[in-house]
Protein backbone atom coordinates (compact mmCIF):
# COMPACT_ATOMS: atom_id res chain seq x y z
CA UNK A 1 82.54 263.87 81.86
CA UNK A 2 79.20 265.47 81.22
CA UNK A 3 78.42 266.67 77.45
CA UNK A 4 75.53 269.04 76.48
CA UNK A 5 72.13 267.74 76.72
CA UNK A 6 73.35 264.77 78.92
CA UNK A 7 71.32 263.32 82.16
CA UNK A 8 72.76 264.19 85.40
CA UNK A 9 71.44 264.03 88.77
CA UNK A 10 71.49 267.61 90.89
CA UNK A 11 69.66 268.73 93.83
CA UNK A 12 66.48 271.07 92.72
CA UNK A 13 65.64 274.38 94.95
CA UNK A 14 62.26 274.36 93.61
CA UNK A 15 61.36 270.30 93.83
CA UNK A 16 63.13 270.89 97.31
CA UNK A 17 65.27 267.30 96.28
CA UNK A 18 67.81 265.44 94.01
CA UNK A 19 65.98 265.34 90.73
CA UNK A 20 67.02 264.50 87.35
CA UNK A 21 68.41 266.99 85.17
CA UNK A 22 69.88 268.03 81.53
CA UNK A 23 72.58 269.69 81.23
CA UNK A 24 71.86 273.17 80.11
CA UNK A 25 75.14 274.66 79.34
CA UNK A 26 78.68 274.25 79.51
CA UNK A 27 82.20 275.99 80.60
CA UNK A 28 85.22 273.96 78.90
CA UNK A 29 84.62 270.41 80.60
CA UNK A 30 82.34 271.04 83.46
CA UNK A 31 78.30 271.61 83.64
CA UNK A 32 77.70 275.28 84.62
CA UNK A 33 73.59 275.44 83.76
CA UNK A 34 71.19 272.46 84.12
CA UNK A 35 67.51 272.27 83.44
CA UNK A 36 65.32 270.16 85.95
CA UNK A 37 63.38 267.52 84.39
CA UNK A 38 60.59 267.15 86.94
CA UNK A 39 59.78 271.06 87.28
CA UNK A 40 61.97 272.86 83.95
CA UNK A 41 63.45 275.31 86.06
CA UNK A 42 67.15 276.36 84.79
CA UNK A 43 69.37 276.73 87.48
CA UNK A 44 73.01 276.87 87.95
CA UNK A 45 74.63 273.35 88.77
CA UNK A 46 75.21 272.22 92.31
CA UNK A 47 77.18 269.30 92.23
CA UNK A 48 74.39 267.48 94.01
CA UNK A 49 74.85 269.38 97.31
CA UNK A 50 71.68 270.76 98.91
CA UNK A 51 73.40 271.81 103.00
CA UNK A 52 70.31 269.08 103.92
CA UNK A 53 70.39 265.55 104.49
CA UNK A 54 67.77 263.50 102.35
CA UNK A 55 65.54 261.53 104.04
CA UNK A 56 66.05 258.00 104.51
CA UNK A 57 63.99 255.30 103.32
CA UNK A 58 62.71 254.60 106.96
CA UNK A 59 62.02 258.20 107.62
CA UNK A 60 59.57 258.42 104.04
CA UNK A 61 57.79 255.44 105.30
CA UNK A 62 56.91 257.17 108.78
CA UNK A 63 55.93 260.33 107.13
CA UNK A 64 53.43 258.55 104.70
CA UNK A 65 52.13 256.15 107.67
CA UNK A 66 51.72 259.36 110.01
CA UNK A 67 49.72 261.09 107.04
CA UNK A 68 47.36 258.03 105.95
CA UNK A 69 47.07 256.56 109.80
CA UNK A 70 46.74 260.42 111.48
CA UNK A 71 48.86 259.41 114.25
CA UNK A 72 52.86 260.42 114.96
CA UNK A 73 55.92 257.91 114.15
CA UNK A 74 56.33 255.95 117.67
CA UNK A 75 52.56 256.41 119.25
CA UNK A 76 50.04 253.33 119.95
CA UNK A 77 47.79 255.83 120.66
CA UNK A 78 44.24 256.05 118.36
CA UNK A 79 43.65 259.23 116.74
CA UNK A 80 41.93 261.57 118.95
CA UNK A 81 38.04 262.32 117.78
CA UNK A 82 37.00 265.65 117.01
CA UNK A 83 33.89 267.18 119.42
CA UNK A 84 30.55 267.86 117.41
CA UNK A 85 29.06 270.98 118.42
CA UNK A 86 25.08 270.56 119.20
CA UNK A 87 22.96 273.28 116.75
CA UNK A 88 20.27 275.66 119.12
């Protein structure tokens, strides 16, 4: 049971993820308001639920290897070179 000012974990519209919160404010027993800790944006409590998956721990990895390495998840291929225009 949550009191006022308590950490709980609720999924953030504006971090776009599960992020820590505070609880912001309180009907009876239950959390109504809770204030994100990463961005401190107020928002009404979710109960965690965000309609999207999260991404696995596999599917991070391959998104930070794609960025860094250039290339897609899966490929062998090398990163294509870009063409260098000649100056007249």
């Amino acid at each position: 049971m949550p009191r006022l000012g308590d950490d709980i974990d609720d999924y953030c519209t504006k971090c776009k993820r599960t992020t820590d919160h505070s609880v912001a404010a309180m009907a009876g027993e239950e959390a109504v308001k809770v204030l994100c800790r990463t961005c401190n944006t107020e928002h009404k409590y979710r109960h965690n639920r965000s309609g999207k998956m999260e991404m696995t721990t596999e599917e991070a990895f391959q998104k930070v290897l794609a960025s860094v390495t250039g290339q897609m998840s899966g490929t062998n291929a090398p990163p294509k070179e870009k063409k260098k225009k000649k100056l007249s």
